[in-house]
N, C-alpha and C. Protein backbone atom coordinates (compact mmCIF):
# COMPACT_ATOMS: atom_id res chain seq x y z
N UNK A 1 76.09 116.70 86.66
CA UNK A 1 75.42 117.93 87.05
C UNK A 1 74.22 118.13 86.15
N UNK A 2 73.05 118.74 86.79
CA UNK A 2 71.61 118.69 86.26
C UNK A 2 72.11 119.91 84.92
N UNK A 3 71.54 120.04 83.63
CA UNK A 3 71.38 121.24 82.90
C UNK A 3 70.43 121.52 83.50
N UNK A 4 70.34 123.87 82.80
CA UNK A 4 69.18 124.33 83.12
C UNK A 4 68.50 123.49 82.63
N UNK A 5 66.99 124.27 82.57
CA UNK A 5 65.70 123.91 81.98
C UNK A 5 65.79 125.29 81.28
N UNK A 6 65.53 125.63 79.45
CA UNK A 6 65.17 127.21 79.42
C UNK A 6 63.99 127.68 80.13
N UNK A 7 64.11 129.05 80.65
CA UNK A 7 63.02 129.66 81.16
C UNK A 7 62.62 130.76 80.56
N UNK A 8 61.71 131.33 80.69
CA UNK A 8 61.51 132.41 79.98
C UNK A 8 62.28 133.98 80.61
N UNK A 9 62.58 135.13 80.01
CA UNK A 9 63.66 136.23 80.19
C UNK A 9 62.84 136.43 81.51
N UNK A 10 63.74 137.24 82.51
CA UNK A 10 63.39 137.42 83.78
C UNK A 10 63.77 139.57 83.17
N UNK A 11 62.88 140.12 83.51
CA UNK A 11 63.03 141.71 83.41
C UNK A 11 64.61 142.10 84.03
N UNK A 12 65.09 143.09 83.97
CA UNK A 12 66.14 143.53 84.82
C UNK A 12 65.91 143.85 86.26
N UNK A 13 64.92 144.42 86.51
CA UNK A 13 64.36 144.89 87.79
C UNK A 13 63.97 143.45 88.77
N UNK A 14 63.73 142.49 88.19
CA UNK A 14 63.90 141.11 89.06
C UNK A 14 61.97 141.24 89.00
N UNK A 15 60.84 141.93 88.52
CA UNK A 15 60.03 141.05 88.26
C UNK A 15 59.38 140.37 87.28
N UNK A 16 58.59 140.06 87.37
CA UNK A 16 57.69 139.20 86.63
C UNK A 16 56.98 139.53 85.68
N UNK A 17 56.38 139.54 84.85
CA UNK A 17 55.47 140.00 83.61
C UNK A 17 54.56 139.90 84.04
N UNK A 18 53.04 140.20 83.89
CA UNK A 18 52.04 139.50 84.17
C UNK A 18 51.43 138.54 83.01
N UNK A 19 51.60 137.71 83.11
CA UNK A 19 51.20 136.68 81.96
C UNK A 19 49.16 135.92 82.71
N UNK A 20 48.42 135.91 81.55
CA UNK A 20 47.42 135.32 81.51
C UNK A 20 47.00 134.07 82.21
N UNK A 21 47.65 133.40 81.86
CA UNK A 21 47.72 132.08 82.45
C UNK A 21 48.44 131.78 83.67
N UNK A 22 49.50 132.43 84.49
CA UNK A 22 49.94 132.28 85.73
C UNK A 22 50.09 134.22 85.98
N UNK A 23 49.31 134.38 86.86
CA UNK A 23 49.00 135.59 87.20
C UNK A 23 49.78 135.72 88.71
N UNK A 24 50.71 137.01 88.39
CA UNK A 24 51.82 137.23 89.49
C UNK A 24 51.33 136.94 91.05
N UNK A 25 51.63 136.50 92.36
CA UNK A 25 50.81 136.19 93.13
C UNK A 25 50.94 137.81 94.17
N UNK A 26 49.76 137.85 94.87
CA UNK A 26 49.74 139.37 95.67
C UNK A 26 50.22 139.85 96.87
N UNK A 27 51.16 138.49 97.05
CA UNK A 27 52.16 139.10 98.36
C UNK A 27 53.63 139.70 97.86
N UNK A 28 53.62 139.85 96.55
CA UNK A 28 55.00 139.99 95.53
C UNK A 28 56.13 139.26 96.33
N UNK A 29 55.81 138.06 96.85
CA UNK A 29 57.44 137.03 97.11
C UNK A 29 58.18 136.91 95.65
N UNK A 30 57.77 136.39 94.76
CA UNK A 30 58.42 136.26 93.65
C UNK A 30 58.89 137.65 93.21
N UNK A 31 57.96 138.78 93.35
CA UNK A 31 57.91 140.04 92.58
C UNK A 31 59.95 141.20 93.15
N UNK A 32 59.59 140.27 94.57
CA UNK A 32 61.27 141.17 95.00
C UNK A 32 62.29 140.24 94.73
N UNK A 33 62.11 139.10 94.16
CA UNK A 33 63.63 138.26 93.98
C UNK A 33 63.48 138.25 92.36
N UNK A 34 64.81 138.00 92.04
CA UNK A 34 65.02 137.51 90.48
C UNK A 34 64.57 136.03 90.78
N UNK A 35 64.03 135.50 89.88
CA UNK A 35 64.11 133.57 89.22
C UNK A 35 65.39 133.25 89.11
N UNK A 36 65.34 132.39 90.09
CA UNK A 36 66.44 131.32 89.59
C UNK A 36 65.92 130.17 88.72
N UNK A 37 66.80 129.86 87.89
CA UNK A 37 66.65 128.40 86.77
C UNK A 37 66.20 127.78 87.26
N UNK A 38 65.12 126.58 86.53
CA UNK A 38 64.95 125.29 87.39
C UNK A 38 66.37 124.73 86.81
N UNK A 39 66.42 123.30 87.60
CA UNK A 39 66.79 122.54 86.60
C UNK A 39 66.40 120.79 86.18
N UNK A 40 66.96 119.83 85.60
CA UNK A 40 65.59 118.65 85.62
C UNK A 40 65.36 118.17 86.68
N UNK A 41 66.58 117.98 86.71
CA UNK A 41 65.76 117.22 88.19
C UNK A 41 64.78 117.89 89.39
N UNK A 42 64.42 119.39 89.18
CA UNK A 42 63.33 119.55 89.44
C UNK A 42 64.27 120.43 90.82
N UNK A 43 65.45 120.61 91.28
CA UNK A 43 65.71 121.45 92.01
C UNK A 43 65.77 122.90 91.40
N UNK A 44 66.16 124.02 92.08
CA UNK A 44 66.49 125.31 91.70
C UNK A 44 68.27 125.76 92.05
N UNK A 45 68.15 126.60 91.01
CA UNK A 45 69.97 126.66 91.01
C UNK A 45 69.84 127.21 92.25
N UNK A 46 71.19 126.62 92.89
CA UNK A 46 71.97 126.77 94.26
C UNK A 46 71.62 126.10 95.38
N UNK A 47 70.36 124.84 94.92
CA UNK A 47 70.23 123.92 95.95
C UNK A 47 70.47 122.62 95.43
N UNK A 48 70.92 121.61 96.40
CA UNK A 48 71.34 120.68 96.24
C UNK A 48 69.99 119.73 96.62
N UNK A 49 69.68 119.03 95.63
CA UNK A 49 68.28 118.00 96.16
C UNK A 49 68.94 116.93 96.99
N UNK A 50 67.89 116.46 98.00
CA UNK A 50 67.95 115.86 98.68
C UNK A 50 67.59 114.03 98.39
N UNK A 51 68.79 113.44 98.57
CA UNK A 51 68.89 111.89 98.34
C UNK A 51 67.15 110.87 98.76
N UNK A 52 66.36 110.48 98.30
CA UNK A 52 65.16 109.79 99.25
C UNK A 52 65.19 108.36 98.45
N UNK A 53 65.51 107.20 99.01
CA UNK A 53 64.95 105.94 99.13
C UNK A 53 64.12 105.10 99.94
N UNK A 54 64.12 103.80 99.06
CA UNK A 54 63.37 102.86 99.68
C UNK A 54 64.04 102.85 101.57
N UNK A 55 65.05 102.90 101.79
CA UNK A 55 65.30 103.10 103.22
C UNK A 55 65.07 104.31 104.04
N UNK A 56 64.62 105.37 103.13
CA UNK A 56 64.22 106.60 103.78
C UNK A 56 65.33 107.13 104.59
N UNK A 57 66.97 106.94 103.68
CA UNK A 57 67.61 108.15 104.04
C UNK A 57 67.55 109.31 103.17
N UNK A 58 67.64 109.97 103.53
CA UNK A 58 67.50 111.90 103.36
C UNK A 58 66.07 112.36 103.12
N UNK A 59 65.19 111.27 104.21
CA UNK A 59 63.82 112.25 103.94
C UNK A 59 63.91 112.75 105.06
N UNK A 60 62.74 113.79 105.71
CA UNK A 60 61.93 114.41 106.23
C UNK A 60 62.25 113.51 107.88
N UNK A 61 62.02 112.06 107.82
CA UNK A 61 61.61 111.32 109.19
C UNK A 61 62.97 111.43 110.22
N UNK A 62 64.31 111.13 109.39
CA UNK A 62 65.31 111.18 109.42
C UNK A 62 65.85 109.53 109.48
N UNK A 63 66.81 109.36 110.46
CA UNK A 63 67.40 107.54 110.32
C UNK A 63 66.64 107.31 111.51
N UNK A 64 66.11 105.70 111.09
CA UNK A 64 65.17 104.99 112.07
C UNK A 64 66.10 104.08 113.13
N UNK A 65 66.44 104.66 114.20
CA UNK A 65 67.40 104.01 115.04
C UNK A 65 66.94 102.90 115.84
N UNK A 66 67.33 102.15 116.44
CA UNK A 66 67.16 101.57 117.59
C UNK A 66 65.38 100.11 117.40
N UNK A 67 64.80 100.27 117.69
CA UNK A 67 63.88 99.18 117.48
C UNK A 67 62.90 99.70 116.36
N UNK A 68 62.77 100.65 116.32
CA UNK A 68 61.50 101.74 115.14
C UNK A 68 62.20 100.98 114.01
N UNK A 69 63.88 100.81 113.54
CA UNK A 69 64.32 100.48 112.58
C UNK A 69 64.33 99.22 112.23
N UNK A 70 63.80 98.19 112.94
CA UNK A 70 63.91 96.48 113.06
C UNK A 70 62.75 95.87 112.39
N UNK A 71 61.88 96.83 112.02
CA UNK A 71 60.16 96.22 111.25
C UNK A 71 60.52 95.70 110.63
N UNK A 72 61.32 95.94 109.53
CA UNK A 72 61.13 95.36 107.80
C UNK A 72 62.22 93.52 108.18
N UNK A 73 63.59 94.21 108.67
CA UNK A 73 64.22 92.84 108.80
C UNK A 73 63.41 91.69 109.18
N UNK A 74 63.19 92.16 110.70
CA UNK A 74 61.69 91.49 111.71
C UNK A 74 60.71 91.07 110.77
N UNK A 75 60.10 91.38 109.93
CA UNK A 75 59.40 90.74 109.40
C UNK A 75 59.64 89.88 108.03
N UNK A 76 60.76 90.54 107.53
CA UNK A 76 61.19 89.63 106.62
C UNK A 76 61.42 87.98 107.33
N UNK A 77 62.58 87.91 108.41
CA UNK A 77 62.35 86.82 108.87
C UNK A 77 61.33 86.25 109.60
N UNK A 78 59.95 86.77 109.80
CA UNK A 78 58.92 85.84 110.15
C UNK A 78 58.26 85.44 109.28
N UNK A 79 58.22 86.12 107.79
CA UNK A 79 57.88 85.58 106.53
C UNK A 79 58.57 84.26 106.13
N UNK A 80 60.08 84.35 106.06
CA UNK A 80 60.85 83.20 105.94
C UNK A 80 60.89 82.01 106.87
N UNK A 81 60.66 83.10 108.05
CA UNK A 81 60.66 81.41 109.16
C UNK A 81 58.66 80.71 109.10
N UNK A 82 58.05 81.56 108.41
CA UNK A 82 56.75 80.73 108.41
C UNK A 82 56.94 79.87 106.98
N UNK A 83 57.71 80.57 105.87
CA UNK A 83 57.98 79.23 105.15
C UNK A 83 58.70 78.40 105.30
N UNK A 84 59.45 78.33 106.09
CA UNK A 84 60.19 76.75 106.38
C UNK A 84 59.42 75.90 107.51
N UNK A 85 58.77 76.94 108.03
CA UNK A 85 58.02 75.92 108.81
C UNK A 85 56.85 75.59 108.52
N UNK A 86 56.29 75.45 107.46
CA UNK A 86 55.06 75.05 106.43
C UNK A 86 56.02 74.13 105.39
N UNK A 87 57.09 74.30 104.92
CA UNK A 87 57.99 72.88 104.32
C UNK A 87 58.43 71.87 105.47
N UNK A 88 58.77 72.30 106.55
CA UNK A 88 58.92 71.64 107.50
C UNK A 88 57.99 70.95 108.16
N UNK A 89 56.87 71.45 108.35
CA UNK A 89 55.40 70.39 108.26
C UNK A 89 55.20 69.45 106.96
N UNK A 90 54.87 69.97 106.33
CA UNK A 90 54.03 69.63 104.78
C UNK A 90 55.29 68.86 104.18
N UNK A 91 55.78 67.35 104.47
CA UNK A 91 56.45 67.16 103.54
C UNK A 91 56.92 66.96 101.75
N UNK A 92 57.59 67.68 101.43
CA UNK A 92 57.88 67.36 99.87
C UNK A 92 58.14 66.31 99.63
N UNK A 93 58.68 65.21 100.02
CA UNK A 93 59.12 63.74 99.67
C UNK A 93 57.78 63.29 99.52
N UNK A 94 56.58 63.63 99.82
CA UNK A 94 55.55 62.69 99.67
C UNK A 94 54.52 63.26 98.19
N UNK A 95 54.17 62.30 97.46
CA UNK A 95 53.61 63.58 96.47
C UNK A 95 52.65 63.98 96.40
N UNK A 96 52.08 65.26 95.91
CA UNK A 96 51.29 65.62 95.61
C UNK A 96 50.95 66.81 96.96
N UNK A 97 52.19 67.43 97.23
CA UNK A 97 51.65 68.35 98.60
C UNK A 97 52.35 69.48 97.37
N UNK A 98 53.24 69.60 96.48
CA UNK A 98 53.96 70.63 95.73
C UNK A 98 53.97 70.40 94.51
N UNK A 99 54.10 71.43 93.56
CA UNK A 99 54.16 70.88 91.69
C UNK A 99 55.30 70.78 92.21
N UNK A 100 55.23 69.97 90.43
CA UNK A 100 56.30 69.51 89.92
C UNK A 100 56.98 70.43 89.03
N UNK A 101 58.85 70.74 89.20
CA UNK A 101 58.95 71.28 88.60
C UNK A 101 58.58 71.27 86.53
N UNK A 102 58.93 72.42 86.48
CA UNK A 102 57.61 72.29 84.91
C UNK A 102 59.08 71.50 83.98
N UNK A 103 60.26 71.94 84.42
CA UNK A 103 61.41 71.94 82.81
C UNK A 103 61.63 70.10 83.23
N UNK A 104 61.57 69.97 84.71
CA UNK A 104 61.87 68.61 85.24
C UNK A 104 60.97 67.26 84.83
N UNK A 105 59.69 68.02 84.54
CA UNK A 105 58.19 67.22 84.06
C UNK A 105 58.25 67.07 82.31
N UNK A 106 58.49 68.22 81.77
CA UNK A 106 58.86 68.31 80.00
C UNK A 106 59.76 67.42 79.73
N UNK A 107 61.51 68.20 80.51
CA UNK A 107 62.66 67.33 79.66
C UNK A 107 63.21 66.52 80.65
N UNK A 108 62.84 66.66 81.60
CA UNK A 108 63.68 65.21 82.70
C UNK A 108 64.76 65.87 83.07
N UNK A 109 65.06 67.51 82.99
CA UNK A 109 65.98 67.64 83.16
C UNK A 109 66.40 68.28 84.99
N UNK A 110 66.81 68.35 85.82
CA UNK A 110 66.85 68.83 86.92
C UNK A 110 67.25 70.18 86.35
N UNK A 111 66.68 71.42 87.47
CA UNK A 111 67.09 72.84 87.00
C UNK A 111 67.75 73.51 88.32
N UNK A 112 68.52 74.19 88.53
CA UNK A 112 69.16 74.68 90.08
C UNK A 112 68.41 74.84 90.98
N UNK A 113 67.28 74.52 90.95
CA UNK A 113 66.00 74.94 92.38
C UNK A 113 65.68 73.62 92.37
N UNK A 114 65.34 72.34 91.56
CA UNK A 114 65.41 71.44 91.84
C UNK A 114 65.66 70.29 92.92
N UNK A 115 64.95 70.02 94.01
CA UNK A 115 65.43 69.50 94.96
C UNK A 115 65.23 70.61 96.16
N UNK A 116 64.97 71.78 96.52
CA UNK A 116 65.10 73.00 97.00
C UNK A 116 63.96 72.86 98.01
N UNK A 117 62.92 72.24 97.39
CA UNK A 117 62.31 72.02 98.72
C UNK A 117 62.42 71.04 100.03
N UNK A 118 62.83 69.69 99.06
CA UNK A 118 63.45 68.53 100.05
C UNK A 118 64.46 68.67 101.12
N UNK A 119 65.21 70.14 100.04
CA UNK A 119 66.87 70.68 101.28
C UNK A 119 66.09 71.47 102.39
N UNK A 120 64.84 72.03 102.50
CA UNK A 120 64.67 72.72 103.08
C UNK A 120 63.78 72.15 103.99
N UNK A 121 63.50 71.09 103.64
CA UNK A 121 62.88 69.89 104.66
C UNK A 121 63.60 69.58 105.59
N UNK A 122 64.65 68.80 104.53
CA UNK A 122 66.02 68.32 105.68
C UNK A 122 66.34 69.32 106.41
N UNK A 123 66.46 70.33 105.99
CA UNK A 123 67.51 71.21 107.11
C UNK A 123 66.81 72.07 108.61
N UNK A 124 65.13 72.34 107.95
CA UNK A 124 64.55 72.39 109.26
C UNK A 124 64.38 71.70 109.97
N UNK A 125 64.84 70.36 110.24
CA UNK A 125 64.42 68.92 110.79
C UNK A 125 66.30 68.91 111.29
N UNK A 126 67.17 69.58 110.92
CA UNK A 126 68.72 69.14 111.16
C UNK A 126 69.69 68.44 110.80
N UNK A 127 68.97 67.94 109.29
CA UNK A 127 69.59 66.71 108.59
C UNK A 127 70.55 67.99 107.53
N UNK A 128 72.11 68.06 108.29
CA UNK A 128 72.27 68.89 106.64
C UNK A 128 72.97 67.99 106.08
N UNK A 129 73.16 66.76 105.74
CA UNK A 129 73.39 66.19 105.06
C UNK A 129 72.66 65.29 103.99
N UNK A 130 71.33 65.20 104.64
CA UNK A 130 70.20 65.24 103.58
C UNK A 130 70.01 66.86 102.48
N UNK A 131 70.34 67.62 103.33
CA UNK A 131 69.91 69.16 102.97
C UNK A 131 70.67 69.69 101.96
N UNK A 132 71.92 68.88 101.87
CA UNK A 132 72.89 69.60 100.64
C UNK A 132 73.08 68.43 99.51
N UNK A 133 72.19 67.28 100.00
CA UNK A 133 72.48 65.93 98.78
C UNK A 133 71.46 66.44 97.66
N UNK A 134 70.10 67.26 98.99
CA UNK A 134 68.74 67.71 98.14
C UNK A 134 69.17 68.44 96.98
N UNK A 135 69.84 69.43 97.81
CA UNK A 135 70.45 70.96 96.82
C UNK A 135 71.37 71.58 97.03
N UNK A 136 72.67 71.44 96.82
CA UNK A 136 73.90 72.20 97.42
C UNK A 136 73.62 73.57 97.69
N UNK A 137 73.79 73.87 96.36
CA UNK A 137 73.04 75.33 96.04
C UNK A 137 71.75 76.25 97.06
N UNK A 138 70.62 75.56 97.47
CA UNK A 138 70.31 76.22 98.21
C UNK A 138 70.46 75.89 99.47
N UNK A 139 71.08 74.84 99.84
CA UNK A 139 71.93 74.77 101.39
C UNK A 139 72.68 75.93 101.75
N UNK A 140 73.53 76.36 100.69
CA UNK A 140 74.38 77.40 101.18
C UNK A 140 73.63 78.64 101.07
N UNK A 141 72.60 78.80 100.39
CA UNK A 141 71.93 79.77 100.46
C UNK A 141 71.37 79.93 101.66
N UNK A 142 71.25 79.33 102.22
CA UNK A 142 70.34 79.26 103.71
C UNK A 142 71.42 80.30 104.58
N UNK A 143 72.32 80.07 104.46
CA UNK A 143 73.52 80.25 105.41
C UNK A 143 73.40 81.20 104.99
N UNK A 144 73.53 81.73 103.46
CA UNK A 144 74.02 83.46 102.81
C UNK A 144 72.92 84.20 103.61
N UNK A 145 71.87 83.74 103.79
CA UNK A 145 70.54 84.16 103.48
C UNK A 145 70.81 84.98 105.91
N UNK A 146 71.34 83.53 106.12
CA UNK A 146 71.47 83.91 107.48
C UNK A 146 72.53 85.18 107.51
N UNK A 147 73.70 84.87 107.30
CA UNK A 147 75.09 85.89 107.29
C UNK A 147 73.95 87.45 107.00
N UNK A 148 73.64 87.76 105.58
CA UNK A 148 73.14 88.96 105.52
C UNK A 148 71.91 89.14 105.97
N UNK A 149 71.58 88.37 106.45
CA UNK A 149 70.37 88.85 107.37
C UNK A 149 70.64 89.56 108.91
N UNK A 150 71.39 88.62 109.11
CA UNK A 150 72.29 89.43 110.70
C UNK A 150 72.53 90.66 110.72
N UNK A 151 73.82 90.99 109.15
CA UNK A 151 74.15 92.28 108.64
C UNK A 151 73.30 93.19 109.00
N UNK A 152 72.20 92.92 108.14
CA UNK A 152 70.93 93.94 108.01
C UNK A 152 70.56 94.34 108.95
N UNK A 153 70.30 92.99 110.11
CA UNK A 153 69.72 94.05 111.43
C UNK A 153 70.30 94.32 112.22
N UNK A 154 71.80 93.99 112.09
CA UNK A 154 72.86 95.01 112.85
C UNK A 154 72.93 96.86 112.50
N UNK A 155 72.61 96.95 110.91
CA UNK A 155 72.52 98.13 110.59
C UNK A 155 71.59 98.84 110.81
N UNK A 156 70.42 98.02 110.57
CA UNK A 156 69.18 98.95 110.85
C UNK A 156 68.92 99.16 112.12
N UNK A 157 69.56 98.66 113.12
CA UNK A 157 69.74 98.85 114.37
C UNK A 157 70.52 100.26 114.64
N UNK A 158 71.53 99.97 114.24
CA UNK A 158 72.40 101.19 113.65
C UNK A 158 71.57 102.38 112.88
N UNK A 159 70.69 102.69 112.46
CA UNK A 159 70.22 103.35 111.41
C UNK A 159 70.35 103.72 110.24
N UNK A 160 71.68 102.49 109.48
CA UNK A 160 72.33 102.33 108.12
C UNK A 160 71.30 101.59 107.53
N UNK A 161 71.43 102.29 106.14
CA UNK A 161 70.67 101.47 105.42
C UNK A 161 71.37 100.28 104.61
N UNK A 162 71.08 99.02 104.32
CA UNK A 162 72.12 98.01 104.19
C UNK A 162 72.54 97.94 102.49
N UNK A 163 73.45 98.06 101.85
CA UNK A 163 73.45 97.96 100.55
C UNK A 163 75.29 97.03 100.55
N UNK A 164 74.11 96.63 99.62
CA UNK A 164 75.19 95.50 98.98
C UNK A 164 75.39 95.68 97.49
N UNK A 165 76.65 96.15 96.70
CA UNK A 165 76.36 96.09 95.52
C UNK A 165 78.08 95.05 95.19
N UNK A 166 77.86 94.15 93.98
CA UNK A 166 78.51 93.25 93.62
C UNK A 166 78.40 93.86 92.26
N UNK A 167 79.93 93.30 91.99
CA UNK A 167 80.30 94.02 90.67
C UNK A 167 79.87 93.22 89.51
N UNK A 168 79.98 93.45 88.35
CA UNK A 168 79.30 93.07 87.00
C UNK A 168 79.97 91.23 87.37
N UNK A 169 81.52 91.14 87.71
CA UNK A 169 82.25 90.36 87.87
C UNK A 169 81.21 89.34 88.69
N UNK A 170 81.48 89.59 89.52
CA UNK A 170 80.42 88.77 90.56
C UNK A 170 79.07 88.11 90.26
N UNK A 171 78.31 89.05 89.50
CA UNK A 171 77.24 88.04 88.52
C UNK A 171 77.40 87.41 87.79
N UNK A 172 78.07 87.49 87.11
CA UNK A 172 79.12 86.66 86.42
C UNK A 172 79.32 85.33 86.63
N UNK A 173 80.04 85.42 87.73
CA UNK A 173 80.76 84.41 88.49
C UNK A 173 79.20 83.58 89.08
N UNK A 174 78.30 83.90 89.71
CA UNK A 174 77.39 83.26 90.39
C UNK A 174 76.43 82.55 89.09
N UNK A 175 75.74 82.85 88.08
CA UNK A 175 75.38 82.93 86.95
C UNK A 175 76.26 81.83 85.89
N UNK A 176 77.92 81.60 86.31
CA UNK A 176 78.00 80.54 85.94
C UNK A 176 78.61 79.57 86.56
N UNK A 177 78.04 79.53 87.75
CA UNK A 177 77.97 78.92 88.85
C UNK A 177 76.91 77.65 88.90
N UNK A 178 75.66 78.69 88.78
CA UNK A 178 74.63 77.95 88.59
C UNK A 178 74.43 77.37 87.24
N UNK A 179 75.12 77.59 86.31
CA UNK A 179 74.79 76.79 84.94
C UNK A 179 75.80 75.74 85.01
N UNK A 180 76.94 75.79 85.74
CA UNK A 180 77.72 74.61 86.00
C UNK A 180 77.02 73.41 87.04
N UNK A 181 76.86 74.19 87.91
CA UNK A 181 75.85 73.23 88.98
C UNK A 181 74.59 72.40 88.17
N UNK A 182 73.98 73.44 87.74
CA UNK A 182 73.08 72.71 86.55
C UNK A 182 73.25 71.89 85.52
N UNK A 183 74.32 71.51 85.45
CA UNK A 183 75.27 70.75 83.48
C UNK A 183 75.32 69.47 84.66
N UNK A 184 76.34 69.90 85.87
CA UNK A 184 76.87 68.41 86.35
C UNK A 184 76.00 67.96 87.12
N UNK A 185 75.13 68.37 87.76
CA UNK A 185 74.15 67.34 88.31
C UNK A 185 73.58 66.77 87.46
N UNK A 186 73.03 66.85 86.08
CA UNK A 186 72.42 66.24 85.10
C UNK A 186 72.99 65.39 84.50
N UNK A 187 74.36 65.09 84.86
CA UNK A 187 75.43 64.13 84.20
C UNK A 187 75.91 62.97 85.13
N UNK A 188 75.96 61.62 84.47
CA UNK A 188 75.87 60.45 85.23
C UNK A 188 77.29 61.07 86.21
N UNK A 189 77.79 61.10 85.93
CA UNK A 189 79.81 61.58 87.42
C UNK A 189 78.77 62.57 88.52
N UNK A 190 78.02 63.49 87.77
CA UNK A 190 77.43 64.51 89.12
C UNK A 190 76.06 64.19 89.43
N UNK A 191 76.37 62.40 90.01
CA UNK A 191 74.66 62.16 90.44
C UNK A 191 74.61 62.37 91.63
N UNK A 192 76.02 62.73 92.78
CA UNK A 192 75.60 63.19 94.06
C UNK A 192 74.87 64.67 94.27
N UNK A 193 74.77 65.71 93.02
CA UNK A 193 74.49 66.71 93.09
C UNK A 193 72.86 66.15 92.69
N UNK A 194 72.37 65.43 92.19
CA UNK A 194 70.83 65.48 91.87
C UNK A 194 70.16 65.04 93.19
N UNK A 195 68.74 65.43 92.87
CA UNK A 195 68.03 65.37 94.63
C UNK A 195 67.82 64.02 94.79
């Protein structure tokens, strides 16, 4: 719960002082009510502020139902489907169309994105077995990437806004995921994991 903010004494009679610097206004709205407190967060006691995010629930517009709500998904995947289909042209196996990764060029070492473009070669072309030799890791990402993408524009269809929150546990778990993925592909037993 917000604390007040102090304010300055309100008279008994419920008005205002006339102070110098904010001069009482001449329809006396303020002059027939007492002040209520602010408080920080910038509401006034006995109202409840209103929730506003990046999805624009609890503003003003209200929930974006039906196709009005499909922009952002909709375009997220024409962003994504124009990059696979610019890796899917432009091959990575050949050189000099992509850098090199920088830690892969220094220490020789492969890093979990490693290979990430080659998988994404293979897999717009239908090879997923080229696609997960490239990069396990982001093979299945493709798929995650599909699953919650569906989600999303099932909801925003819906006029839900989509939230996903994963517990401390869960980063965790993915985080050493990828540092395992990263140890054994670099090791002669996990050379099917290198690209």
């Amino acid at each position: 719960m917000a604390r007040p903010v102090s304010a300055r004494p309100v008279p008994q009679d419920g008005t205002l002082d006339d102070h110098p610097a904010r001069p009482a206004p001449q329809d006396g709205a303020l002059g027939d009510h007492p002040a209520r407190p602010a408080f920080e967060d910038g509401s006034l006691a006995g109202e409840t502020p209103q929730p506003t995010g990046p999805s624009g629930e609890g503003s003003s517009q209200g929930s974006r139902k039906g196709w009005k709500g499909l922009a952002t998904p909709l375009g997220i995947l024409a962003a994504v489907a124009g990059a696979f289909a610019y890796v899917g042209t432009v091959d990575p196996n050949e050189p000099g169309h992509y850098p090199v990764c920088p830690l892969l060029k220094l220490t020789g070492t492969f890093c979990p994105g490693c290979g990430g473009l080659r998988s994404a070669h293979a897999f717009v072309h239908g090879d997923l077995g080229a696609a997960f030799s490239a990069n396990a890791v982001a093979t299945a990402g493709y798929f995650l990437f599909a699953v919650v993408w569906v989600l999303w524009l099932v909801r925003a269809w819906r006029g839900q806004p989509l939230r996903i929150r994963l517990a401390p546990a869960w980063w965790w778990g993915i985080g050493t995921l990828l540092l395992v993925f990263t140890v054994v592909r670099n090791l002669p037993f996990g050379s099917a994991l290198a690209p």
